[in-house]
N, C-alpha and C. Protein backbone atom coordinates (compact mmCIF):
# COMPACT_ATOMS: atom_id res chain seq x y z
N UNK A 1 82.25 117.77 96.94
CA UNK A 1 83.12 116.88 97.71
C UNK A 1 82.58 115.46 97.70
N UNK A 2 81.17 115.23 97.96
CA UNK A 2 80.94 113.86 97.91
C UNK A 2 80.72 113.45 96.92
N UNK A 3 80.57 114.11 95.31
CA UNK A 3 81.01 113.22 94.17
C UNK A 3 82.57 112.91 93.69
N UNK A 4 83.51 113.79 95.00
CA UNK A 4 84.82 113.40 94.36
C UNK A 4 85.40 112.15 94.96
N UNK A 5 84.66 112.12 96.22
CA UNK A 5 85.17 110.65 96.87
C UNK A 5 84.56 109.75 96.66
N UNK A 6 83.36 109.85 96.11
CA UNK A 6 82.42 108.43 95.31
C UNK A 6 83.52 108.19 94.15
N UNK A 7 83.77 108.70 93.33
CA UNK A 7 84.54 109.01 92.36
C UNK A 7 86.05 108.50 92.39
N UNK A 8 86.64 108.42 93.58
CA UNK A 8 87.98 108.16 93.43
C UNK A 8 87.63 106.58 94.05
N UNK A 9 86.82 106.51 94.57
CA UNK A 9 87.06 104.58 95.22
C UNK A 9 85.71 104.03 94.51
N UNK A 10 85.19 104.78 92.72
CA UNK A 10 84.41 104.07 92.19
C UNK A 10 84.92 102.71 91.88
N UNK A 11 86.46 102.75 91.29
CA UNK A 11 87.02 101.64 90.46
C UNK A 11 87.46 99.98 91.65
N UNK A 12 87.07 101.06 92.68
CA UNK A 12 87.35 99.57 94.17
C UNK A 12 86.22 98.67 94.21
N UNK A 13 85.07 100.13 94.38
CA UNK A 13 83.96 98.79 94.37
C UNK A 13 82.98 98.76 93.87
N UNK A 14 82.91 99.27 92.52
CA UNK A 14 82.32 98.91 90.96
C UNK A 14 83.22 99.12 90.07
N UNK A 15 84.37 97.65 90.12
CA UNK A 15 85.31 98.04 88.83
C UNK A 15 84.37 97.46 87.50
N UNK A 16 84.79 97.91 86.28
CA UNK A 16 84.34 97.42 85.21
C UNK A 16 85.24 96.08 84.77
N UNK A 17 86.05 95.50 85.23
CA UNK A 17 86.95 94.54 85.19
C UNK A 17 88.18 94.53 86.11
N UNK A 18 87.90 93.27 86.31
CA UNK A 18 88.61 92.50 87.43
C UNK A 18 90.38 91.38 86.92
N UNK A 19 91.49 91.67 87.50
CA UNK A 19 92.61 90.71 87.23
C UNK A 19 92.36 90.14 88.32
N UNK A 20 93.07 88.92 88.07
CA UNK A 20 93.63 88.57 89.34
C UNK A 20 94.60 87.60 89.10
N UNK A 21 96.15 88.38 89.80
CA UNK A 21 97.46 88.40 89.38
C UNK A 21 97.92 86.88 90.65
N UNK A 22 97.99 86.28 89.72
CA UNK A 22 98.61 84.81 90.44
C UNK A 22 97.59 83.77 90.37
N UNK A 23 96.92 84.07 89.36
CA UNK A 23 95.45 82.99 89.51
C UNK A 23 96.00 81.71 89.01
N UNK A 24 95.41 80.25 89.63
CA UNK A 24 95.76 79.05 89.18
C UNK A 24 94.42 78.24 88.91
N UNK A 25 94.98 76.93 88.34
CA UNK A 25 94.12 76.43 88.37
C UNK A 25 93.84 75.04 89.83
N UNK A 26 95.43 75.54 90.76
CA UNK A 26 95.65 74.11 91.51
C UNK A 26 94.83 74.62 93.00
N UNK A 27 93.72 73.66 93.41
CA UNK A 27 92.92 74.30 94.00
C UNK A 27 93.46 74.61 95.43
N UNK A 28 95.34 73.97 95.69
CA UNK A 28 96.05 74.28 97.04
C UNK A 28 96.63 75.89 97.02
N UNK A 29 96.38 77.04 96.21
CA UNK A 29 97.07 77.96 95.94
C UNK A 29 95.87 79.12 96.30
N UNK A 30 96.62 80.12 97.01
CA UNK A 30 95.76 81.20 97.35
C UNK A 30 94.86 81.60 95.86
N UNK A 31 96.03 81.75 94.96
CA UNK A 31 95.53 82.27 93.45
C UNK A 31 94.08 82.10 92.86
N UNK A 32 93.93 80.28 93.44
CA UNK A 32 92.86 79.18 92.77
C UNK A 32 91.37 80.29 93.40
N UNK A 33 91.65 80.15 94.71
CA UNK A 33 91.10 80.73 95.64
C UNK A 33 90.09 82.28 95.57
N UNK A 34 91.28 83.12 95.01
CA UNK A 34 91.07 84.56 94.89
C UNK A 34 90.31 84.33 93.49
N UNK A 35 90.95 83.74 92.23
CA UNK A 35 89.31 83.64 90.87
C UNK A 35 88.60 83.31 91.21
N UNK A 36 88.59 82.00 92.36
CA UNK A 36 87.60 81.44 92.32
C UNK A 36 86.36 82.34 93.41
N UNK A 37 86.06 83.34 93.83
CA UNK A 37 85.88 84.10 94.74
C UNK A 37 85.01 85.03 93.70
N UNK A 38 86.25 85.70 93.08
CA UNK A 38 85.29 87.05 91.89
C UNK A 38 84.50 85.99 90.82
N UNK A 39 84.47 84.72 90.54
CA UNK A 39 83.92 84.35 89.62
C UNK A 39 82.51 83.87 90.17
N UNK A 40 82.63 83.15 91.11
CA UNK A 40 81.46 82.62 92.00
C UNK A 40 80.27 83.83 92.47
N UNK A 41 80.88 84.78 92.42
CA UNK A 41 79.76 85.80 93.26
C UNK A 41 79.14 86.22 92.12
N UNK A 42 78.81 86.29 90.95
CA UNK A 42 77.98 86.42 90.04
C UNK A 42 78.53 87.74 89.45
N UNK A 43 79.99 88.36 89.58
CA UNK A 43 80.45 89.65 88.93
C UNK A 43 80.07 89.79 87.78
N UNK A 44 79.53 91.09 87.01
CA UNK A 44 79.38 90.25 85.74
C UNK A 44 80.45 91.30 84.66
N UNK A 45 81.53 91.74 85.23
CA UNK A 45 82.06 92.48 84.53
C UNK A 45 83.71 91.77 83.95
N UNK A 46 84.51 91.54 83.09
CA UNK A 46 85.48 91.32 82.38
C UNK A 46 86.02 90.28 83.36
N UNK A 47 86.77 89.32 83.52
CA UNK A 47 87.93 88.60 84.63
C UNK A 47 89.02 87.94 83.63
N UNK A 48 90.14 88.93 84.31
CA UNK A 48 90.77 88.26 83.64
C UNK A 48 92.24 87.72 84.55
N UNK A 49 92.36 86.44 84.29
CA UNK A 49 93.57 85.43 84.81
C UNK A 49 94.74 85.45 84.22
N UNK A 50 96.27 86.00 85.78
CA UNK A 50 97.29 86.40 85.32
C UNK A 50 98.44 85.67 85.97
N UNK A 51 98.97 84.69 85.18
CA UNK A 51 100.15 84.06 85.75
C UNK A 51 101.30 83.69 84.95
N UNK A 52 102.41 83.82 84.83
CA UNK A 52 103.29 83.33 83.57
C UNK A 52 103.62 82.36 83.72
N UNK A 53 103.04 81.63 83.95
CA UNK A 53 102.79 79.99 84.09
C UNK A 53 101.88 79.21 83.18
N UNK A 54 100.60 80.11 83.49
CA UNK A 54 99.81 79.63 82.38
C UNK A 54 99.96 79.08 81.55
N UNK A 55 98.87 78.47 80.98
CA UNK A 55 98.41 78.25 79.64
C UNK A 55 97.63 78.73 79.18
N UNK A 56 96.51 78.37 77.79
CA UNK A 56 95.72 79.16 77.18
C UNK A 56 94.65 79.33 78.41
N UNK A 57 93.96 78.72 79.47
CA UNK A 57 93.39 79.19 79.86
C UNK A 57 93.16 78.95 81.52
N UNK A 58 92.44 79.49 82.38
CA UNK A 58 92.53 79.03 83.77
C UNK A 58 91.21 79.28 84.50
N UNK A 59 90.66 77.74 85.38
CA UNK A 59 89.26 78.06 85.46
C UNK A 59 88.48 78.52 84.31
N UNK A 60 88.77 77.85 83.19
CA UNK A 60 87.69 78.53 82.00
C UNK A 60 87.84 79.65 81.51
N UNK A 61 88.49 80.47 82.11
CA UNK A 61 88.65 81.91 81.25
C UNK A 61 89.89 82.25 80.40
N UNK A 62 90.10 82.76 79.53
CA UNK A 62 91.12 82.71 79.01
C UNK A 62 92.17 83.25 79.83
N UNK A 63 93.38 82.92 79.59
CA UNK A 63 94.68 83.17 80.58
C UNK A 63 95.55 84.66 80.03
N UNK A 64 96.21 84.71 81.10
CA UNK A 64 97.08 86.49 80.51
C UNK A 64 98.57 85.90 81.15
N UNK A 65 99.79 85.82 80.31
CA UNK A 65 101.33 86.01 81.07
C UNK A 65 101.91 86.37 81.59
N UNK A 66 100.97 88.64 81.57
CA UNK A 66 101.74 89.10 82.20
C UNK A 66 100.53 89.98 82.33
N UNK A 67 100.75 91.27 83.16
CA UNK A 67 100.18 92.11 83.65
C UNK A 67 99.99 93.09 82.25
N UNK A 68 100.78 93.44 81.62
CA UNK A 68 101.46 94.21 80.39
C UNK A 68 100.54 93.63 79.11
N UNK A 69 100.22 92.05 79.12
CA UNK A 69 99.43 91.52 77.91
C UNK A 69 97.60 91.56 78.06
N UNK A 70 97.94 92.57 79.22
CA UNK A 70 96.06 92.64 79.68
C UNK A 70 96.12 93.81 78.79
N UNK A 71 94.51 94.44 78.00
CA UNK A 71 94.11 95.68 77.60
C UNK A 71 94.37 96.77 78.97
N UNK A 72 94.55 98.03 78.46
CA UNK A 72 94.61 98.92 79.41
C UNK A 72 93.43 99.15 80.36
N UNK A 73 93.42 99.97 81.30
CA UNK A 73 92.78 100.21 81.51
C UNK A 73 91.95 99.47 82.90
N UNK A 74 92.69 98.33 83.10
CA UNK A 74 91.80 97.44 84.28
C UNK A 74 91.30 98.06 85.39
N UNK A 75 90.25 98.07 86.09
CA UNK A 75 89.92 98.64 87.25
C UNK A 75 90.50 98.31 88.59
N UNK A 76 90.25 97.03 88.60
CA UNK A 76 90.85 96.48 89.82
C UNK A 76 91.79 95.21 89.80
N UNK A 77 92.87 95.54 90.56
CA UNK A 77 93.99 93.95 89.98
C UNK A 77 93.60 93.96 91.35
N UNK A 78 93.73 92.44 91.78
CA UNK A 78 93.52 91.67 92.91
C UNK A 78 94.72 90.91 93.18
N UNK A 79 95.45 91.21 94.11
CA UNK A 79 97.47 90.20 94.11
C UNK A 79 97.39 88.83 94.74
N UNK A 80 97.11 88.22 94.35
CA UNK A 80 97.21 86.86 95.09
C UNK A 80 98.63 85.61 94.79
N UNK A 81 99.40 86.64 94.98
CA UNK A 81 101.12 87.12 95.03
C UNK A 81 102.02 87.12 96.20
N UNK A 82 103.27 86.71 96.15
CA UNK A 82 104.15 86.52 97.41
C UNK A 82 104.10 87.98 97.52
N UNK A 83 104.87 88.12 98.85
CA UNK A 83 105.12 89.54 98.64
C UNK A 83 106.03 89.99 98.26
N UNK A 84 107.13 89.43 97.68
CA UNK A 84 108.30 89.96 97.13
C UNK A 84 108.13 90.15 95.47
N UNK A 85 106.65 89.41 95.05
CA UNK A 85 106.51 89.97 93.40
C UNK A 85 105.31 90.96 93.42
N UNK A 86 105.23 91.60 94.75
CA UNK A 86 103.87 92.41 95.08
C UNK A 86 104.15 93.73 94.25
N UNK A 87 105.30 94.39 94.57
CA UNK A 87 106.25 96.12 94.35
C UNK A 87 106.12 95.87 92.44
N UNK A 88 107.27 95.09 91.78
CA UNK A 88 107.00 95.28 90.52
C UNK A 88 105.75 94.77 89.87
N UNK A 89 104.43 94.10 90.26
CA UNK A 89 103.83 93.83 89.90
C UNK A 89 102.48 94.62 89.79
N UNK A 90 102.60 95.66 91.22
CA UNK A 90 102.13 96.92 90.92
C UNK A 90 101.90 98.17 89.94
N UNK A 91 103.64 98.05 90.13
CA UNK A 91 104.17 99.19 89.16
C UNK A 91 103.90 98.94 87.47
N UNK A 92 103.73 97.53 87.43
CA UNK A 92 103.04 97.24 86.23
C UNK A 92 102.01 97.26 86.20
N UNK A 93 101.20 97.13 86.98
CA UNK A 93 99.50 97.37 86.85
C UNK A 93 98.98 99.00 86.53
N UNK A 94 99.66 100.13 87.40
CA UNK A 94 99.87 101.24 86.94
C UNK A 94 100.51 102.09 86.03
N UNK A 95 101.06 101.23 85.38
CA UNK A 95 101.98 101.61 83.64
C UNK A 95 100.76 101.43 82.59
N UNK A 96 99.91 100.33 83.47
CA UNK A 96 98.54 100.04 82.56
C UNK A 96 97.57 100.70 82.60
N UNK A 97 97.80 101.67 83.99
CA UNK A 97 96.34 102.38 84.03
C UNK A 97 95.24 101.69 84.86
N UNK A 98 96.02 100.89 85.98
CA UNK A 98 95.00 100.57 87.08
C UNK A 98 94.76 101.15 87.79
N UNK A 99 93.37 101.10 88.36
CA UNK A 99 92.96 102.16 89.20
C UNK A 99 92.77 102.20 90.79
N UNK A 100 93.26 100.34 91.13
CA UNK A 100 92.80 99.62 92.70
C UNK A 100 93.70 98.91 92.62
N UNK A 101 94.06 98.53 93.46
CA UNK A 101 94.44 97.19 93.83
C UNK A 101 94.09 96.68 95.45
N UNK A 102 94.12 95.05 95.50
CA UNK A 102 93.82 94.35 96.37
C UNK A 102 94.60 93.54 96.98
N UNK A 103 95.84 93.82 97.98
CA UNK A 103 96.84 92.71 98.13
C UNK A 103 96.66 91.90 99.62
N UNK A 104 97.00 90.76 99.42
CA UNK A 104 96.87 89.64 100.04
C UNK A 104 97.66 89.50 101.03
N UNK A 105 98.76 89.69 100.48
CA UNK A 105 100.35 89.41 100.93
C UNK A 105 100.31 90.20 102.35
N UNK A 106 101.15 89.56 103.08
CA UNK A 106 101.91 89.71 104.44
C UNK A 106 103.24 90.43 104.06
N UNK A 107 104.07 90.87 105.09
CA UNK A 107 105.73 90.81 104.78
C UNK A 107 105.82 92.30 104.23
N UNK A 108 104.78 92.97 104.72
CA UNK A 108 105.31 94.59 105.04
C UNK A 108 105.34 95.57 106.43
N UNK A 109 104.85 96.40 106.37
CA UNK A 109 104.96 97.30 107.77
C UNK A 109 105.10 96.73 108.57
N UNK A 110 104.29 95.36 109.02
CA UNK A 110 103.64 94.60 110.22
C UNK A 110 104.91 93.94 110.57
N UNK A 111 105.73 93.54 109.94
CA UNK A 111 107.07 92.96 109.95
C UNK A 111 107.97 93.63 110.67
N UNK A 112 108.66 94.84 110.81
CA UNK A 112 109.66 95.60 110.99
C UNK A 112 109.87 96.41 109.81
N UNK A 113 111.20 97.37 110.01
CA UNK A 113 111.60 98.01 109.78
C UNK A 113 112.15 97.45 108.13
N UNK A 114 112.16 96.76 107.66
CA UNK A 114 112.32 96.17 106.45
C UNK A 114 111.19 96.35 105.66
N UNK A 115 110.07 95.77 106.32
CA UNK A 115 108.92 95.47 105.21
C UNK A 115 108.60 96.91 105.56
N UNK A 116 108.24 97.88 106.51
CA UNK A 116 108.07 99.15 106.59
C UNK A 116 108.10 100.07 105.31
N UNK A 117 110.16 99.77 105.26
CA UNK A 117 110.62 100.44 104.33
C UNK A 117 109.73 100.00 102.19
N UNK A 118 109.41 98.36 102.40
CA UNK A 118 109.29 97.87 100.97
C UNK A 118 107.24 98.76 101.07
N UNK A 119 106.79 98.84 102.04
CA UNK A 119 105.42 99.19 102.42
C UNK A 119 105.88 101.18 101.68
N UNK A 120 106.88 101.52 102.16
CA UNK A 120 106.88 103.05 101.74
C UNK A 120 106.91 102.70 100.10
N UNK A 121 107.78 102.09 99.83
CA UNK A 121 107.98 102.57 98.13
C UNK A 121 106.67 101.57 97.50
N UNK A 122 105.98 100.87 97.95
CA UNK A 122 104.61 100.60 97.31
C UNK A 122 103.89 101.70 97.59
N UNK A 123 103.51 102.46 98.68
CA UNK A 123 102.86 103.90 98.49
C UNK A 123 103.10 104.41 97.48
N UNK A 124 104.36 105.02 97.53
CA UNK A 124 104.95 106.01 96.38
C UNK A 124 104.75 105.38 95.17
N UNK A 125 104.61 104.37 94.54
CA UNK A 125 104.06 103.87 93.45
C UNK A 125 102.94 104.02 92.86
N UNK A 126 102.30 103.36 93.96
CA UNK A 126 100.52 103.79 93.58
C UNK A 126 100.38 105.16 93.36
N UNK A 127 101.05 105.90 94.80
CA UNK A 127 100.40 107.11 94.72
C UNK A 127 100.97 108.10 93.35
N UNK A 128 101.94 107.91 92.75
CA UNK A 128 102.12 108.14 91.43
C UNK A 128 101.04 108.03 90.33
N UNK A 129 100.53 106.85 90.34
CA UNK A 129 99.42 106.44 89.07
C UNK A 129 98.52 106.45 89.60
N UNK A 130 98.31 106.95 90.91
CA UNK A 130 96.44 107.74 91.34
C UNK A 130 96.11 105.76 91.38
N UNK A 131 96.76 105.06 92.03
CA UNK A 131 95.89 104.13 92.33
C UNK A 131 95.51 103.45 93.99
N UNK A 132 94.68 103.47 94.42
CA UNK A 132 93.97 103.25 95.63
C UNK A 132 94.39 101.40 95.77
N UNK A 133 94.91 101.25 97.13
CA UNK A 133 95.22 99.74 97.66
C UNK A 133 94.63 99.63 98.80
N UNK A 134 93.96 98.15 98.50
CA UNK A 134 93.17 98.02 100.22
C UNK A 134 94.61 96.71 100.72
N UNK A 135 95.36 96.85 101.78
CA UNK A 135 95.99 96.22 102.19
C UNK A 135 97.31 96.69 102.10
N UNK A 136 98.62 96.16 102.46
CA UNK A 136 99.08 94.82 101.83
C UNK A 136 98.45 93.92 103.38
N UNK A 137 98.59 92.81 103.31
CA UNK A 137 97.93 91.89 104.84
C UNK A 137 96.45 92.09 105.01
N UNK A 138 95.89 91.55 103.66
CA UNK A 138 94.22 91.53 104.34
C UNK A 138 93.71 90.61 103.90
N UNK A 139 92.47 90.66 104.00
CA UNK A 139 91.29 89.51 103.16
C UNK A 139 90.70 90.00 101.62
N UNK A 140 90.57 91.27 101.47
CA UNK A 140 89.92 92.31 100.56
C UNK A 140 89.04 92.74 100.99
N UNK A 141 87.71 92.95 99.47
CA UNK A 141 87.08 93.91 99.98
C UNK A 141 85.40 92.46 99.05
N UNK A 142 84.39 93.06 99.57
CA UNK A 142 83.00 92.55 98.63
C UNK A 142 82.20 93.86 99.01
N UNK A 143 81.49 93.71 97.75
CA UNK A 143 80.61 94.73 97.70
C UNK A 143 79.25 93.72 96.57
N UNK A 144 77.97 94.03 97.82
CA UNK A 144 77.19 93.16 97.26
C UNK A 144 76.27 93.95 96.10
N UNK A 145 76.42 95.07 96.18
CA UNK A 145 75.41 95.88 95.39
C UNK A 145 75.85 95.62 93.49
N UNK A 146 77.09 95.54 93.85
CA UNK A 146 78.32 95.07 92.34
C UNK A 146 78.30 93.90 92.26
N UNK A 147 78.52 92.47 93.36
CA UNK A 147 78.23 91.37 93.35
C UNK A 147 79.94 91.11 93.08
N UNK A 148 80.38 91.97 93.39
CA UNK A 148 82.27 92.16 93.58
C UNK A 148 82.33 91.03 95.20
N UNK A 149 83.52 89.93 94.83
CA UNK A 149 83.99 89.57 96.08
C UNK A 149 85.52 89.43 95.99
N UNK A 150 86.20 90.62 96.10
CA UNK A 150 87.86 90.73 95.78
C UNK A 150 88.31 90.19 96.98
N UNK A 151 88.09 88.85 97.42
CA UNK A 151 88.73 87.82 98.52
C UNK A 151 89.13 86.98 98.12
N UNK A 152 89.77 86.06 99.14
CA UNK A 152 90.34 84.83 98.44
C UNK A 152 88.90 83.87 99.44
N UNK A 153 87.34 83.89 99.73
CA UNK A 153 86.98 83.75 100.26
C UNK A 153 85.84 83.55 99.83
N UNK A 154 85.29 82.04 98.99
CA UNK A 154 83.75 82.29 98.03
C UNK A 154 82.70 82.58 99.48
N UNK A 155 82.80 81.49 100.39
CA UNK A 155 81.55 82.29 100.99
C UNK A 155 80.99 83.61 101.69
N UNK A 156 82.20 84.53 101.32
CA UNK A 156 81.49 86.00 101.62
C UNK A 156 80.68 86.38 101.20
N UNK A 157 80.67 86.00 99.53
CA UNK A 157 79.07 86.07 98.87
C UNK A 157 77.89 85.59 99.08
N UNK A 158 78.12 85.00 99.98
CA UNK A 158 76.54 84.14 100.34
C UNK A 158 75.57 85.17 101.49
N UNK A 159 76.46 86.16 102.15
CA UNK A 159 75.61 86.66 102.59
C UNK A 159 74.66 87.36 102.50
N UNK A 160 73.35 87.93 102.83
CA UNK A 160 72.43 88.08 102.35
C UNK A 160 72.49 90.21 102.35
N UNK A 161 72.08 90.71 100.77
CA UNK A 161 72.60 92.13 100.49
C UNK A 161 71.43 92.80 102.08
N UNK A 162 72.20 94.08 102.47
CA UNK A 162 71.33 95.47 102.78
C UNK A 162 72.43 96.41 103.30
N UNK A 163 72.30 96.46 104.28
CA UNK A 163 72.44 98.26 103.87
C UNK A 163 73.88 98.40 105.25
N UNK A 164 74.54 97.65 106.05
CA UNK A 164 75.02 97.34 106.92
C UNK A 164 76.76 97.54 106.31
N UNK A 165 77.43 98.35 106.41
CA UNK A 165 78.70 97.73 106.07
C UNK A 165 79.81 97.76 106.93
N UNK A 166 80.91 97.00 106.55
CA UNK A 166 82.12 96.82 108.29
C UNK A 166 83.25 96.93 107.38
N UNK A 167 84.03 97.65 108.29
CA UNK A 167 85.62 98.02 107.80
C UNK A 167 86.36 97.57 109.27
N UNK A 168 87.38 96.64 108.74
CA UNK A 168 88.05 96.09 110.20
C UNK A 168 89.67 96.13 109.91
N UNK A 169 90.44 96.41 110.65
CA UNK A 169 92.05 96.72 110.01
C UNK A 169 92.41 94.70 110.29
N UNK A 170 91.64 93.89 110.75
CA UNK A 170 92.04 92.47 111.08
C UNK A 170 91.19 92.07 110.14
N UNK A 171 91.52 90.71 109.05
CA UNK A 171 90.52 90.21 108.39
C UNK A 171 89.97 89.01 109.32
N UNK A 172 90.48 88.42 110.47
CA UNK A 172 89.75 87.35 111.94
C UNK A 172 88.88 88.15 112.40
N UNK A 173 88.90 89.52 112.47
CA UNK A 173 87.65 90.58 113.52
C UNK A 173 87.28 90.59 112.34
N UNK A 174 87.14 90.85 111.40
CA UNK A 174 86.37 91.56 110.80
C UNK A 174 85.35 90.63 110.29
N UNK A 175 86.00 89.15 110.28
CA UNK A 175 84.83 87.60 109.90
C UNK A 175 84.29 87.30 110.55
N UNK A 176 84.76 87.59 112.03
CA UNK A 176 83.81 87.47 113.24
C UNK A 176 82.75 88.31 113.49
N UNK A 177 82.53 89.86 112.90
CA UNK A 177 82.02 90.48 112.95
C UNK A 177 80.66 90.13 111.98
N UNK A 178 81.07 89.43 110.60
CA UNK A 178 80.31 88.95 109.69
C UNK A 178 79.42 88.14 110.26
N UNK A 179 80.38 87.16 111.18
CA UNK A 179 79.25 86.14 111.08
C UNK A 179 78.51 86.58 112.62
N UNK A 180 78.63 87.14 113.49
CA UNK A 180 77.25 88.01 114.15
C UNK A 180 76.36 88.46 113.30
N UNK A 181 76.96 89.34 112.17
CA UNK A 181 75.79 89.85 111.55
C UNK A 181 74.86 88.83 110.93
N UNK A 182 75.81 87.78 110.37
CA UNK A 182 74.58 86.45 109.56
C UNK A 182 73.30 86.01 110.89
N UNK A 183 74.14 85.85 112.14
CA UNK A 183 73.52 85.23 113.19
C UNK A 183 72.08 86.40 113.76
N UNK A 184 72.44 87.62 113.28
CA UNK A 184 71.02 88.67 113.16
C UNK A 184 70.39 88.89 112.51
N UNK A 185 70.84 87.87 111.26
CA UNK A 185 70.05 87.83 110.05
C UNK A 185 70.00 89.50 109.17
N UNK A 186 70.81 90.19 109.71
CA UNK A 186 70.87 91.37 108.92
C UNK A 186 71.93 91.05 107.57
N UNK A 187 71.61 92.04 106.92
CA UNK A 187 72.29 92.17 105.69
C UNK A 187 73.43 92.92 105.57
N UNK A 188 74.47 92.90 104.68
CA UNK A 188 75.30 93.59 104.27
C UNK A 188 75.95 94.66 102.94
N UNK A 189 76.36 95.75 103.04
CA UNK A 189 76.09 96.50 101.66
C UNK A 189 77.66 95.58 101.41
N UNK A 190 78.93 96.46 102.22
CA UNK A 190 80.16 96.23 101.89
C UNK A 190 81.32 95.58 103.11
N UNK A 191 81.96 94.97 102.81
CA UNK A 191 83.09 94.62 103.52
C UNK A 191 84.41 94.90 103.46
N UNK A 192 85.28 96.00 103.86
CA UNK A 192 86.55 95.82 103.45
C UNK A 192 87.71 95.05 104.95
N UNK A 193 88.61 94.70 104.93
CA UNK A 193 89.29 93.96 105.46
C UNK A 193 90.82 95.04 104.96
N UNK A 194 91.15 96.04 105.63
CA UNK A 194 91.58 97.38 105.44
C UNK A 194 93.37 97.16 105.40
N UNK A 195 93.83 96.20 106.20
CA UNK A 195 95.63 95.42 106.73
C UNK A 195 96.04 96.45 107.07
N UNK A 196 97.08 96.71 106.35
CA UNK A 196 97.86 97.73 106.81
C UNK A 196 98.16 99.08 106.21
N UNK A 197 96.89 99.30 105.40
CA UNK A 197 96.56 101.02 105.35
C UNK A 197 97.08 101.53 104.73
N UNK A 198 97.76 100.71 103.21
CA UNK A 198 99.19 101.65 102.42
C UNK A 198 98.81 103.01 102.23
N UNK A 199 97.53 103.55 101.75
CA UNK A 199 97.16 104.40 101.13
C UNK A 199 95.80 104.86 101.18
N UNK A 200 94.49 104.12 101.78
CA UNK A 200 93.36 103.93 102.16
C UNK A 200 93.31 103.64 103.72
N UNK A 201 93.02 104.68 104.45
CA UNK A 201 92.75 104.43 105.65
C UNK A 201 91.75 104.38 106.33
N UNK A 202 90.96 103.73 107.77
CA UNK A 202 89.97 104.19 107.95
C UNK A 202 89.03 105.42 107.66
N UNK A 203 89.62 106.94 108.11
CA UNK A 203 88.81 107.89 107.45
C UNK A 203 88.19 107.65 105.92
N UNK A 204 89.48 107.29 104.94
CA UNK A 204 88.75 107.44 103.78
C UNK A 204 87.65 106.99 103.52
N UNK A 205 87.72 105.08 104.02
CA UNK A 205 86.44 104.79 104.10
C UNK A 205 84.95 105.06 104.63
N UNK A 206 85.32 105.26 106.49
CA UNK A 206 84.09 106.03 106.13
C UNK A 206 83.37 107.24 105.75
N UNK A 207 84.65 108.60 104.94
CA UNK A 207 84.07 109.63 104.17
C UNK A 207 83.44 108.95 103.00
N UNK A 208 83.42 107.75 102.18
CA UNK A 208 83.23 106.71 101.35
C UNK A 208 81.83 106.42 101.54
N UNK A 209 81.61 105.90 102.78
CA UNK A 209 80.35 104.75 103.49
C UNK A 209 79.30 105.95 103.77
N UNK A 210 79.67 107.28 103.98
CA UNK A 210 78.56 108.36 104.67
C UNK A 210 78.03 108.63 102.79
N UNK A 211 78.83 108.67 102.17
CA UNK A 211 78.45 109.32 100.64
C UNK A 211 77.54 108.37 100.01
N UNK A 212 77.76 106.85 100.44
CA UNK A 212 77.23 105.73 100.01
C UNK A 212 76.24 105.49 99.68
């Protein structure tokens, strides 16, 4: 049992490559934000930048048009996406064989009975292609042991690694919680910032954090 749940939320927080779907280069855009986040923390695994906007490249890395022109196989797409291009942009990440995703976006469950309903058929999506979502409505997730910071947030990485980790369904509690911990000078293994639970809920995580 505890190599099957290390196992299913390996690709969350040691992916072997990282998207991140809406990346820019304009530094007023969540997008700019969210590369600029996985690139800064010293990841050292694949990144690759997805906007059909683009050009040949963004922040230095080479650029992607679509979700579809990435190699298969990505571990973790990161949405730094409205939420109305959140649903097909999924469903394309899992045609590819993604294994996580990380969404940003507002404008589901938390909304009413509308976004509720667009929050069910993103379940049923993922949960089709076996892929694990932290959110929709969060901050993400860092994991310092990977040197992963799937936020739109460079200084989460600055905090200093050990063995401490916090799961908060608010990404405001859950930064407040951070920065007590900086102020005790303790360390941190992982952070997730959980929203609104499409498919990953508290339990999972901490059956996750005890295996850890």
């Amino acid at each position: 049992m505890s190599s099957e749940v290390l196992q299913r939320f390996h690709p969350l927080f040691y992916p072997r490559s990282v998207a991140v779907v809406g990346a820019t280069d304009n530094p007023f855009k969540l997008g700019f934000h969210a590369l600029s986040a996985v690139t800064s923390s010293g990841f050292e695994g694949e990144v690759y930048p997805v906007n059909p906007g683009a050009g040949e490249s963004i922040q230095g890395l080479r650029a992607y048009r679509s979700i579809s022109d990435l190699p298969r196989g990505v571990d973790l797409f990161v949405y730094a996406i409205p939420a109305r291009q959140v649903i097909p942009s999924v469903r394309e990440a899992v045609e590819m064989g993604g294994n996580a995703g990380v969404i940003f976006a507002g404008g589901f469950r938390e909304t009413g009975t509308e976004g509720a309903l667009l929050q069910e058929e993103l379940i049923g999506i993922a949960n089709a292609g076996g892929m694990k979502l932290i959110g929709p409505n969060c901050i993400g997730v860092v994991n310092k042991q990977a040197r992963l910071n799937a936020t739109f947030a460079s200084p989460l990485a600055w905090f200093p690694q050990g063995n401490v980790s916090v799961v908060s369904q608010s990404g405001g509690m859950g930064n407040s919680i951070l920065n007590e911990i900086m102020d005790e000078q303790v360390g941190i293994s992982k952070f997730v910032s959980i929203g609104n639970r499409a498919n990953v809920e508290f339990a999972d995580m901490v059956e996750y954090l005890a295996e850890d």
